[in-house]
Protein backbone atom coordinates (compact mmCIF):
# COMPACT_ATOMS: atom_id res chain seq x y z
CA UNK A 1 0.00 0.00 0.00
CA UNK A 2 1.00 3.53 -1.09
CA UNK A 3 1.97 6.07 1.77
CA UNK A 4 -0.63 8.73 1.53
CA UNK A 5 -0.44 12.37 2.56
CA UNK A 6 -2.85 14.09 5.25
CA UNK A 7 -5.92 15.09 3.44
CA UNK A 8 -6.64 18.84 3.21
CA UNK A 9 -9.15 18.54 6.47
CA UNK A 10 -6.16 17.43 8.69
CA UNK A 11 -3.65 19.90 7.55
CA UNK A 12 -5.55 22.70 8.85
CA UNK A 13 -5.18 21.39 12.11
CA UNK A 14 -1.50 21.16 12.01
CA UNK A 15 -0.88 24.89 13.38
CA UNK A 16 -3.56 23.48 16.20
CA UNK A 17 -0.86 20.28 16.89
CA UNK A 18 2.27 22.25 16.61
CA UNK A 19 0.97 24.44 19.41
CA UNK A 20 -0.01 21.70 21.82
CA UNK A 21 3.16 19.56 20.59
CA UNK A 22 5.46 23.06 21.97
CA UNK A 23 3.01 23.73 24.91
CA UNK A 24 3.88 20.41 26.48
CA UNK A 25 7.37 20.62 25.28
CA UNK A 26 8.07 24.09 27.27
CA UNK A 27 6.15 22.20 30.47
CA UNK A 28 8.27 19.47 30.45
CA UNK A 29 11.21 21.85 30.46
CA UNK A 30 9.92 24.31 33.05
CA UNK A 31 8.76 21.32 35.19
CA UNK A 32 10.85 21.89 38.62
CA UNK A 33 11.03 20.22 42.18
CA UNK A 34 10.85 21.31 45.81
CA UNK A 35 13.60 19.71 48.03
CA UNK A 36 13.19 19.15 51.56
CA UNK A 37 16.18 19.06 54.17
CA UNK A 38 16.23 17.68 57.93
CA UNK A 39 18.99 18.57 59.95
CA UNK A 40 19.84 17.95 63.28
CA UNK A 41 18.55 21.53 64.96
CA UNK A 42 21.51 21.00 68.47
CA UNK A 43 24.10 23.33 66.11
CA UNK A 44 21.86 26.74 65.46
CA UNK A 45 19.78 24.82 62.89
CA UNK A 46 15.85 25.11 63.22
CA UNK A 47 14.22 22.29 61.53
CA UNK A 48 13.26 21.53 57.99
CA UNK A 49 14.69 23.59 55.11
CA UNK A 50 13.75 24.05 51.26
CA UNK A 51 15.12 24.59 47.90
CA UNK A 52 13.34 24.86 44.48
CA UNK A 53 15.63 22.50 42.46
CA UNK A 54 16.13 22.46 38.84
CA UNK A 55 16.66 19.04 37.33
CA UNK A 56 17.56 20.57 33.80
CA UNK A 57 20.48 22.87 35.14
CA UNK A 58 21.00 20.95 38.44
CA UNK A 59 20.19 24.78 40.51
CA UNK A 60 18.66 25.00 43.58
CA UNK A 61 16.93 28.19 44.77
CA UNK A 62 17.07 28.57 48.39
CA UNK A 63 13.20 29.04 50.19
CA UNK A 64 14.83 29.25 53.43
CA UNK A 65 13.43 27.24 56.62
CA UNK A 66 9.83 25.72 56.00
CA UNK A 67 8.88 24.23 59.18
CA UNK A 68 10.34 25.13 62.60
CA UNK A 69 10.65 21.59 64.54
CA UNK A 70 13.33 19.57 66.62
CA UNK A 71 15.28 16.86 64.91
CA UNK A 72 14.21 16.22 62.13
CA UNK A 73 16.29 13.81 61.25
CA UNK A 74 15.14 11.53 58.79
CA UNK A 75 11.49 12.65 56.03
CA UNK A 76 9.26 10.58 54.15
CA UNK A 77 6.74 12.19 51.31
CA UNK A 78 3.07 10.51 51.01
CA UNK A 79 2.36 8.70 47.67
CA UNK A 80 0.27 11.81 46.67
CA UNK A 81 2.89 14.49 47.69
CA UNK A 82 0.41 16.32 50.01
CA UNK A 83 2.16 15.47 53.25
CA UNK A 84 5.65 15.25 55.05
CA UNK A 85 6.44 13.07 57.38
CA UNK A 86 9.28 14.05 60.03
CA UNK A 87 10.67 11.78 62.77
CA UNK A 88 11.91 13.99 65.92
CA UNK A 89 14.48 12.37 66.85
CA UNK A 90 14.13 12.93 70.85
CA UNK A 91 14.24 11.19 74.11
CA UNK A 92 11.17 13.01 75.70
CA UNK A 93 8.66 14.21 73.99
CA UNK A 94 5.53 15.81 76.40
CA UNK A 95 7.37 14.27 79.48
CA UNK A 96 7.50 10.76 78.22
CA UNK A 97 10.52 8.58 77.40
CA UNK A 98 9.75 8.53 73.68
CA UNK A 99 10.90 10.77 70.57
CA UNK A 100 8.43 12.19 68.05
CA UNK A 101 6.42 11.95 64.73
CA UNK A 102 5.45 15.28 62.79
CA UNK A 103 3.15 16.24 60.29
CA UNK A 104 3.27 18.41 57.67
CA UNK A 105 0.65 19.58 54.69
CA UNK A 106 3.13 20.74 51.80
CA UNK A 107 2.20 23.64 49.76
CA UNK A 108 4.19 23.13 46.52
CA UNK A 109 3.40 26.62 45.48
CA UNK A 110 5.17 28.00 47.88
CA UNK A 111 6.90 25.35 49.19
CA UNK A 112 6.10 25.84 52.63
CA UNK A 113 4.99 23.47 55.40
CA UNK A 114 2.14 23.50 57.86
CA UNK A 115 2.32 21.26 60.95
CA UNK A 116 -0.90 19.50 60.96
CA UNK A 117 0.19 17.23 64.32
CA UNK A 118 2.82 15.93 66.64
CA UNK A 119 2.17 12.62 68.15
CA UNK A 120 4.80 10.17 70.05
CA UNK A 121 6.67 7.57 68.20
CA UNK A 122 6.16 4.98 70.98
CA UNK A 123 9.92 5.01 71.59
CA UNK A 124 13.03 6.93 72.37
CA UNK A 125 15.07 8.63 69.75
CA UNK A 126 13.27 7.34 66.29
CA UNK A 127 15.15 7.12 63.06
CA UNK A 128 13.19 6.35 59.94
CA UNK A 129 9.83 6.57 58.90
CA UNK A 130 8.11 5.06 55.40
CA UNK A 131 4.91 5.15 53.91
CA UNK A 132 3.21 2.22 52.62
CA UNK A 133 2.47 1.44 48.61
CA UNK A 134 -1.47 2.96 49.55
CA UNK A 135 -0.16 5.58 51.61
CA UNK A 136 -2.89 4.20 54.19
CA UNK A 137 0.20 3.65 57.02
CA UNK A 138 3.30 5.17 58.27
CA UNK A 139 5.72 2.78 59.22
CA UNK A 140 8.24 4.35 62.46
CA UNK A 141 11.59 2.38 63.79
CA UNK A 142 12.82 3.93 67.41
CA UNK A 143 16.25 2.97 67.70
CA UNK A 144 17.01 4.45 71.46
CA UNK A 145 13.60 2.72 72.06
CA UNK A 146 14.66 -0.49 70.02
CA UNK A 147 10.84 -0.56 68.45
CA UNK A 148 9.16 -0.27 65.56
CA UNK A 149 5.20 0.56 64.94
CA UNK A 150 2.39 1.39 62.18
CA UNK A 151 0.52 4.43 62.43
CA UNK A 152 -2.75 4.54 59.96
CA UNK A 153 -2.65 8.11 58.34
CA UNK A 154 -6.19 9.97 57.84
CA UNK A 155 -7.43 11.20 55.09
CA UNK A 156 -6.46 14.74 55.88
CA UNK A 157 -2.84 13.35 56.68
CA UNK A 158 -3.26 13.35 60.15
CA UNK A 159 -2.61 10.07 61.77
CA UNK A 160 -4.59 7.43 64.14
CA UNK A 161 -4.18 5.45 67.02
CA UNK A 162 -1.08 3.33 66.36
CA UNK A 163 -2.44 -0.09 64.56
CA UNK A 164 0.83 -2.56 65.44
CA UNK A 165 3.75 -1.92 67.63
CA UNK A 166 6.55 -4.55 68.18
CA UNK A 167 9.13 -4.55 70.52
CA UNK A 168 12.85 -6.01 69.78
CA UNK A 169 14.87 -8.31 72.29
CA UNK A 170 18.14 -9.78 72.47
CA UNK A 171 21.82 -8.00 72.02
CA UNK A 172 24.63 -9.01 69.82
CA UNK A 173 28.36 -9.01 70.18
CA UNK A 174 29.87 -5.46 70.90
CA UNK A 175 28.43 -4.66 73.82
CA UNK A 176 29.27 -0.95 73.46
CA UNK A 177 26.65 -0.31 70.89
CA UNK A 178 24.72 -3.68 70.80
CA UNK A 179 24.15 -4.45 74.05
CA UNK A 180 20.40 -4.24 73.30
CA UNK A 181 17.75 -3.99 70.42
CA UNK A 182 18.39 -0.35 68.26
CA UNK A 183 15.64 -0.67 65.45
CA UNK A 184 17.57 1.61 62.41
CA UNK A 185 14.87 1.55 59.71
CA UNK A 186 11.84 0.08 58.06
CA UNK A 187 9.79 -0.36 55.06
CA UNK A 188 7.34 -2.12 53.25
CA UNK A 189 8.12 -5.11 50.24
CA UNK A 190 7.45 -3.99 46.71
CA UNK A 191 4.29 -5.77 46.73
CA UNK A 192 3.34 -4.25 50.04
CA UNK A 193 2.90 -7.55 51.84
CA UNK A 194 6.31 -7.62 54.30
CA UNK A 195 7.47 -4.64 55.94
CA UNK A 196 11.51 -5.19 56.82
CA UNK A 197 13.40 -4.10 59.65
CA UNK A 198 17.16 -3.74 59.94
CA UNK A 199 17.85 -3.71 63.77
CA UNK A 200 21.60 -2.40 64.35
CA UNK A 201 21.66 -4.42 67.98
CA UNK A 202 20.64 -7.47 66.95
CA UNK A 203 22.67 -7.74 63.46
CA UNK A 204 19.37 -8.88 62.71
CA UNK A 205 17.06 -8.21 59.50
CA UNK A 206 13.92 -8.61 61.02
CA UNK A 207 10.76 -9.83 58.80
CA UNK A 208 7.08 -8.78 59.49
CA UNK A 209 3.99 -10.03 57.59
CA UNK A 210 2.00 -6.47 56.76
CA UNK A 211 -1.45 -6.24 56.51
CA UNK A 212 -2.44 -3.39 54.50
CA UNK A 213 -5.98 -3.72 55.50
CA UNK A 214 -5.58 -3.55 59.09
CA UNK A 215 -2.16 -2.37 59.12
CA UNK A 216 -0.77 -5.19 61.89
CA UNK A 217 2.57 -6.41 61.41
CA UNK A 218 2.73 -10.34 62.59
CA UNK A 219 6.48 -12.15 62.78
CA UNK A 220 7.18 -13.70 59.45
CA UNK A 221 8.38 -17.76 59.35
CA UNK A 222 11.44 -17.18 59.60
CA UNK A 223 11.51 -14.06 61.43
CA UNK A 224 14.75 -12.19 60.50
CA UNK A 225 17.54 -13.22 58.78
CA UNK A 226 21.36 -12.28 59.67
CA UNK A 227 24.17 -10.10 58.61
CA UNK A 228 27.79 -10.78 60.33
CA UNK A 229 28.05 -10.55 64.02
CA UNK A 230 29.18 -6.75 64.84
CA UNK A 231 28.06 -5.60 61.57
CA UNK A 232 25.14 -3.11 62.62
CA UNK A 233 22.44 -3.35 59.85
CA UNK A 234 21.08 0.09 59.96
CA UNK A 235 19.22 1.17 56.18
CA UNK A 236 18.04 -1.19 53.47
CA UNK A 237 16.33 -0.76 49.60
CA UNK A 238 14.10 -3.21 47.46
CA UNK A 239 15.68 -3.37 44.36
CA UNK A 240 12.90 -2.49 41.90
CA UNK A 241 12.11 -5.66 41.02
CA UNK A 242 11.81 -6.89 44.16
CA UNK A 243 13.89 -10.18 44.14
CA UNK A 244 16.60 -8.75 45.98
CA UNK A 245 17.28 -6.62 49.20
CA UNK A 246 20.51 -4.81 50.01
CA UNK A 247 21.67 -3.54 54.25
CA UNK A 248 24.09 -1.10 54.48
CA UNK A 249 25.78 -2.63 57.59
CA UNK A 250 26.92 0.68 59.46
CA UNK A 251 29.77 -0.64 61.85
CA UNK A 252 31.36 -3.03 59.41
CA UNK A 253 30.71 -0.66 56.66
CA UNK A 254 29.73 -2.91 54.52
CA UNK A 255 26.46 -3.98 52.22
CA UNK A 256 25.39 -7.11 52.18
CA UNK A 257 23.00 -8.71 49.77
CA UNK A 258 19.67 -11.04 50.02
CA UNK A 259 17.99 -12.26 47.63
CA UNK A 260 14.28 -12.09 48.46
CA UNK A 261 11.65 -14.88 48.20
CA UNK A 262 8.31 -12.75 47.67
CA UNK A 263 5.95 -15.14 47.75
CA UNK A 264 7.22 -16.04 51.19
CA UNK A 265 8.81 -12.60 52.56
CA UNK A 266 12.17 -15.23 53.38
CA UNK A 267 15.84 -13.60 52.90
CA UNK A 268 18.93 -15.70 51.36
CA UNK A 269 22.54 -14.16 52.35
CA UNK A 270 24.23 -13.98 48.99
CA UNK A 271 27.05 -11.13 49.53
CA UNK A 272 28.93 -8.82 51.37
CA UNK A 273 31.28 -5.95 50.17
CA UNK A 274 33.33 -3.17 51.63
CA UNK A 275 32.28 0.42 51.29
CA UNK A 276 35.73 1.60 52.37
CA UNK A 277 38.17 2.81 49.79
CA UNK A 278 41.34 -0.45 50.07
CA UNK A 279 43.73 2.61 51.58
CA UNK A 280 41.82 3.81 54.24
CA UNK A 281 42.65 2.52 57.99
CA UNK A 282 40.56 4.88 60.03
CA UNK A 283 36.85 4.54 61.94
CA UNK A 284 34.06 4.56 60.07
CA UNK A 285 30.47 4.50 59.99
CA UNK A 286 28.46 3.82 56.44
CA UNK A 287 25.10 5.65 56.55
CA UNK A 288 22.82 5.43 53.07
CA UNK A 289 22.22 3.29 50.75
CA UNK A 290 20.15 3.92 47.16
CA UNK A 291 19.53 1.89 44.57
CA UNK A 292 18.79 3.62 40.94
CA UNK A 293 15.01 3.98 39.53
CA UNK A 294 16.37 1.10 37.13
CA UNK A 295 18.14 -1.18 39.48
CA UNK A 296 21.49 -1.16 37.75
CA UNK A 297 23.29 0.63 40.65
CA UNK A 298 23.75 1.11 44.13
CA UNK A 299 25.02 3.91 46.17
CA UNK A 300 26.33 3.84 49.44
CA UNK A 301 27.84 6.70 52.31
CA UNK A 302 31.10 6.39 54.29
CA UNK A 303 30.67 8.42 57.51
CA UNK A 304 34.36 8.10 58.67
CA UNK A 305 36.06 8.09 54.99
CA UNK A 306 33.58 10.83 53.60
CA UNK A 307 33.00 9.20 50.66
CA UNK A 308 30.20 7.56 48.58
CA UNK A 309 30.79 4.13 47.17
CA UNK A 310 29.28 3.11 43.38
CA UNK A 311 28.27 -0.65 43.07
CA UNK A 312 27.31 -2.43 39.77
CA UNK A 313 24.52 -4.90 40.42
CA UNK A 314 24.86 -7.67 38.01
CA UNK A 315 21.49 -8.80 36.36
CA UNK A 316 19.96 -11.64 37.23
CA UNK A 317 22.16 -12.40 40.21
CA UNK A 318 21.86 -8.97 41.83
CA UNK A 319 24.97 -9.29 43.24
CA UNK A 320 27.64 -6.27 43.58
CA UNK A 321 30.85 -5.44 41.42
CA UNK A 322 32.79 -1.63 42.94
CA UNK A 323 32.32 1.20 39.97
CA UNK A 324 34.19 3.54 41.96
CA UNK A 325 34.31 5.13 45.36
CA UNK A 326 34.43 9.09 45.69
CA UNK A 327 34.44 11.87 47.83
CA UNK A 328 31.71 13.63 49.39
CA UNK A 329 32.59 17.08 48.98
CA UNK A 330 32.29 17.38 52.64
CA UNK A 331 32.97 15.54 56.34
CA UNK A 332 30.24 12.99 57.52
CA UNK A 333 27.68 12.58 54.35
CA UNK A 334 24.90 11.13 56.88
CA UNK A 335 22.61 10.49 53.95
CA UNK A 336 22.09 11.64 50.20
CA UNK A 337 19.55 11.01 47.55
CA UNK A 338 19.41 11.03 43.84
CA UNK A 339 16.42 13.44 42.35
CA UNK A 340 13.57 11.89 40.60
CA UNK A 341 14.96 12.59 37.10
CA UNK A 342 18.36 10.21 37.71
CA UNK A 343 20.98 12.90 36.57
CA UNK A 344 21.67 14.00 39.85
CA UNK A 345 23.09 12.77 43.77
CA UNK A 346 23.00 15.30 46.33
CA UNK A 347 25.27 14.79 49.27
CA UNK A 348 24.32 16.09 52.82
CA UNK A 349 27.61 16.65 54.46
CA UNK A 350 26.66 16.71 58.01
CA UNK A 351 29.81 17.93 59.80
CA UNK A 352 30.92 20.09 57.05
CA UNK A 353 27.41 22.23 57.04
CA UNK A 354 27.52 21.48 53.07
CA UNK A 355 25.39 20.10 50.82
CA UNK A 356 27.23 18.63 47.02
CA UNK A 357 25.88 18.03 44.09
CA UNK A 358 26.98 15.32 41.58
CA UNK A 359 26.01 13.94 37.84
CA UNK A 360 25.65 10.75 37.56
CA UNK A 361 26.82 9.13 34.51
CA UNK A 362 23.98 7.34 33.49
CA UNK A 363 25.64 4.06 31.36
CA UNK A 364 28.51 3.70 33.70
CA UNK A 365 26.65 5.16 37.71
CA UNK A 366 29.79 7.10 37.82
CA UNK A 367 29.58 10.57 40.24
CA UNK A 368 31.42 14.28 39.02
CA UNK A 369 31.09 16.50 41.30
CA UNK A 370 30.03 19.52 40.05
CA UNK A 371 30.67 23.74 41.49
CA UNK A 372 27.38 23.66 42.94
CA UNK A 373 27.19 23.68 46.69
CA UNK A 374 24.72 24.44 49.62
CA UNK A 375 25.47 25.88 52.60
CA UNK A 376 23.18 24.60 55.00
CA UNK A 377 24.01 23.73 58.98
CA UNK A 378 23.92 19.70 60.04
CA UNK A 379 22.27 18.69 57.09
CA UNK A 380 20.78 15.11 57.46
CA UNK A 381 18.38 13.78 55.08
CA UNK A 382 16.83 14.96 51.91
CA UNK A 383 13.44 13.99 49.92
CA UNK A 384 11.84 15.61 46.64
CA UNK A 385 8.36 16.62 45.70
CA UNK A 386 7.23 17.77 42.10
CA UNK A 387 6.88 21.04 42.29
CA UNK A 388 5.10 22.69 39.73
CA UNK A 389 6.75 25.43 37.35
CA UNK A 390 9.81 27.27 38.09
C-alpha cells in the first residue's frame, strides 16, 4: 500500500498540533522540584529547610526554613505528595521517654509546610519513617527505644491510634553499641505484603507479615535473617524488582546482599562488600544506601572516609561489582539522595554544614562533582516533591 499524505481537512489542524506539541514541550522543560532538608537543629539549625531544584540545570533556589521543629532527622513524602512526614528524633517528647512523629501539609506553590500534628513515636530517639504502597500507614523504627510501629494516616494526613507496635529483644556481640535492640529503619516489600526491619543491635534483618488492610505487622516464618556478628544493619532498599534486598551494615561498613523470596517474605545471604576505599585505615560508619530507579546501581555513604561508594549490580544475580568510590565534597555525608529525574546525587555533608551536588553518569553510575554547593548547617536527610513550574 502507497503512503498517503494528510488530506486537506487534517492539515488545517497542524498549526492546532504544533501548538499543543510546543506547549507540552516548554512544560516538560519548566517542570521543577521542591527539596526538603532535615537537619539535626543541636548546632543553630531550626528544623526543615527548602530549595526549588532544577533538574535541567541541576540549581537550587534557596526558600529558606519551611517548618520550625526539633530533629528532624530523617522525612518521608506521602504517595500523593500532600504530606511530610518528620521523625523527631528525641528522648522526651511531652514528658515521656519517647521521641516524636510530625506532620506536615506541603504547599508546593510556595513550598512551605504547615504542621498538621505531633504525636509520640512509641519510643526513644526514632530514626526512619516510610509510607506504605497505599499511603494508608506510616511505618516508624525507634532505635534508642529499640521498636518499631504502624501508624494509619487519615485522610487529611493526620494520623490514628497506632495499629501494630513490636518490641525487639536480644543484644549481639559489641556490647558498646549492641548491648540491646536499636531498630535503624523500616519499610514495606514492593508488593506491600512484608514490611523489613534492619535492627543495628541485633545484626538482625527482622521480617514482618504487613497487613495493608488492618495495618498489623505479625512475625514472618522465619523471622529475620542475619548479617555478620558486629556488623550493625542500619538502612536497606528493594531493588525495583523486588527479588533482591541490600543492608548497608553501618559498623562493618559494609552492604550485604539477600535475595528475596516474595511469595514467602524469606531472605537468602548472597554477599557482602566493603564500602571503604582499600587505603583507608581509620573509623568509620556507612550511613545510606540507594539503589537507581532502574536497578542497575547502588550507592552507598562512608561516615568516617567521607566518601560515597558506586556498586554495579549484576542482572539476574543482583549481586555487587565496585564502579568507583568518591568523595563527598564534605565531612560525615549522613545520607544523600538522587532526584527523581536520575541525573543527579545530592550529598548532605553533616559535619561540614555542606550540601554537594553530583552527575551521575547514566551508562557507567559514575559521580562528578560539580561547582554547585549548599550551605546549610547539620544537614541530614533529603526527599523531593514535584513542584510545579519554576
Amino acid at each position: 500500500m502507497k503512503n498517503r499524505l494528510p488530506s486537506a481537512r487534517l492539515w488545517k489542524f497542524a498549526p492546532l498540533l504544533l501548538a499543543v506539541l510546543l506547549c507540552a514541550t516548554s512544560y516538560a522543560l519548566e517542570s521543577s522540584y521542591l527539596m526538603y532538608v532535615g537537619t539535626y537543629t543541636d548546632h543553630y539549625s531550626k528544623g526543615i529547610y527548602a530549595y526549588r531544584f532544577d533538574p535541567a540545570t541541576g540549581a537550587s533556589n534557596a526558600i529558606g526554613l519551611v517548618a520550625a521543629t526539633d530533629n528532624p532527622s530523617f522525612l518521608a513524602v506521602a504517595p500523593d505528595n500532600r504530606f511530610l512526614y518528620s521523625v523527631n528524633e528525641l528522648d522526651k517528647f511531652e514528658g515521656n521517654s519517647t521521641g516524636a512523629v510530625s506532620v506536615f501539609a506541603i504547599d508546593r506553590e510556595t513550598g512551605k509546610l504547615k504542621l498538621l500534628q505531633q504525636v509520640s513515636s512509641l519510643g526513644g530517639g526514632p530514626a526512619h519513617l516510610s509510607v506504605d504502597k497505599t499511603g494508608r500507614y506510616l511505618l516508624v523504627a525507634n532505635y534508642d527505644g529499640g521498636s518499631v510501629a504502624v501508624f494509619p494516616i487519615e485522610p487529611d494526613g493526620r494520623l490514628g491510634q497506632h495499629t501494630a507496635f513490636m518490641q525487639h529483644v536480644g543484644s549481639s556481640v559489641n556490647q558498646k553499641r549492641q548491648a540491646g535492640p536499636h531498630a535503624h529503619s523500616i519499610l514495606v516489600s514492593n508488593d506491600n505484603r512484608f514490611a523489613v526491619s534492619a535492627d543495628l543491635g541485633l545484626d538482625q534483618v527482622l521480617v514482618y507479615r504487613f497487613d495493608a488492610q488492618k495495618g498489623s505487622l505479625a512475625a514472618n516464618d522465619p523471622k529475620f535473617a542475619t548479617v555478620d556478628p558486629g556488623s550493625g544493619p542500619r538502612h536497606l532498599t528493594f531493588a525495583p524488582s523486588g527479588e533482591f534486598l541490600y543492608v548497608v551494615n553501618e559498623m562493618a561498613s559494609s552492604v550485604t546482599v539477600f535475595a528475596y523470596n516474595a511469595s514467602q517474605g524469606r531472605l537468602r545471604n548472597k554477599q557482602t562488600v566493603s564500602t571503604l576505599p582499600p587505603a583507608f585505615h581509620g573509623h568509620d560508619t556507612a550511613a545510606e544506601i540507594v539503589v537507581d530507579a532502574n536497578g542497575r546501581f547502588l550507592y552507598v555513604s562512608s561516615r568516617g572516609a567521607h566518601s560515597i561508594a558506586v556498586f554495579a549490580i549484576k542482572p539476574g544475580s543482583g549481586t555487587l561489582s565496585l564502579v568507583e568510590i568518591v568523595p563527598s565534597g564534605g565531612k560525615t555525608p549522613r545520607n544523600f539522595a538522587i532526584d527523581p529525574t536520575g541525573k543527579w546525587l545530592f550529598a548532605a555533608n553533616q559535619d561540614s554544614n555542606n550540601i554537594d551536588l553530583f552527575h551521575i553518569d547514566p551508562g557507567t553510575g559514575r559521580l562528578t562533582q560539580t561547582s554547585q554547593a549548599l550551605q546549610l548547617t547539620s544537614p541530614v536527610c533529603i526527599v523531593f516533591v514535584p513542584g510545579g513550574t519554576r
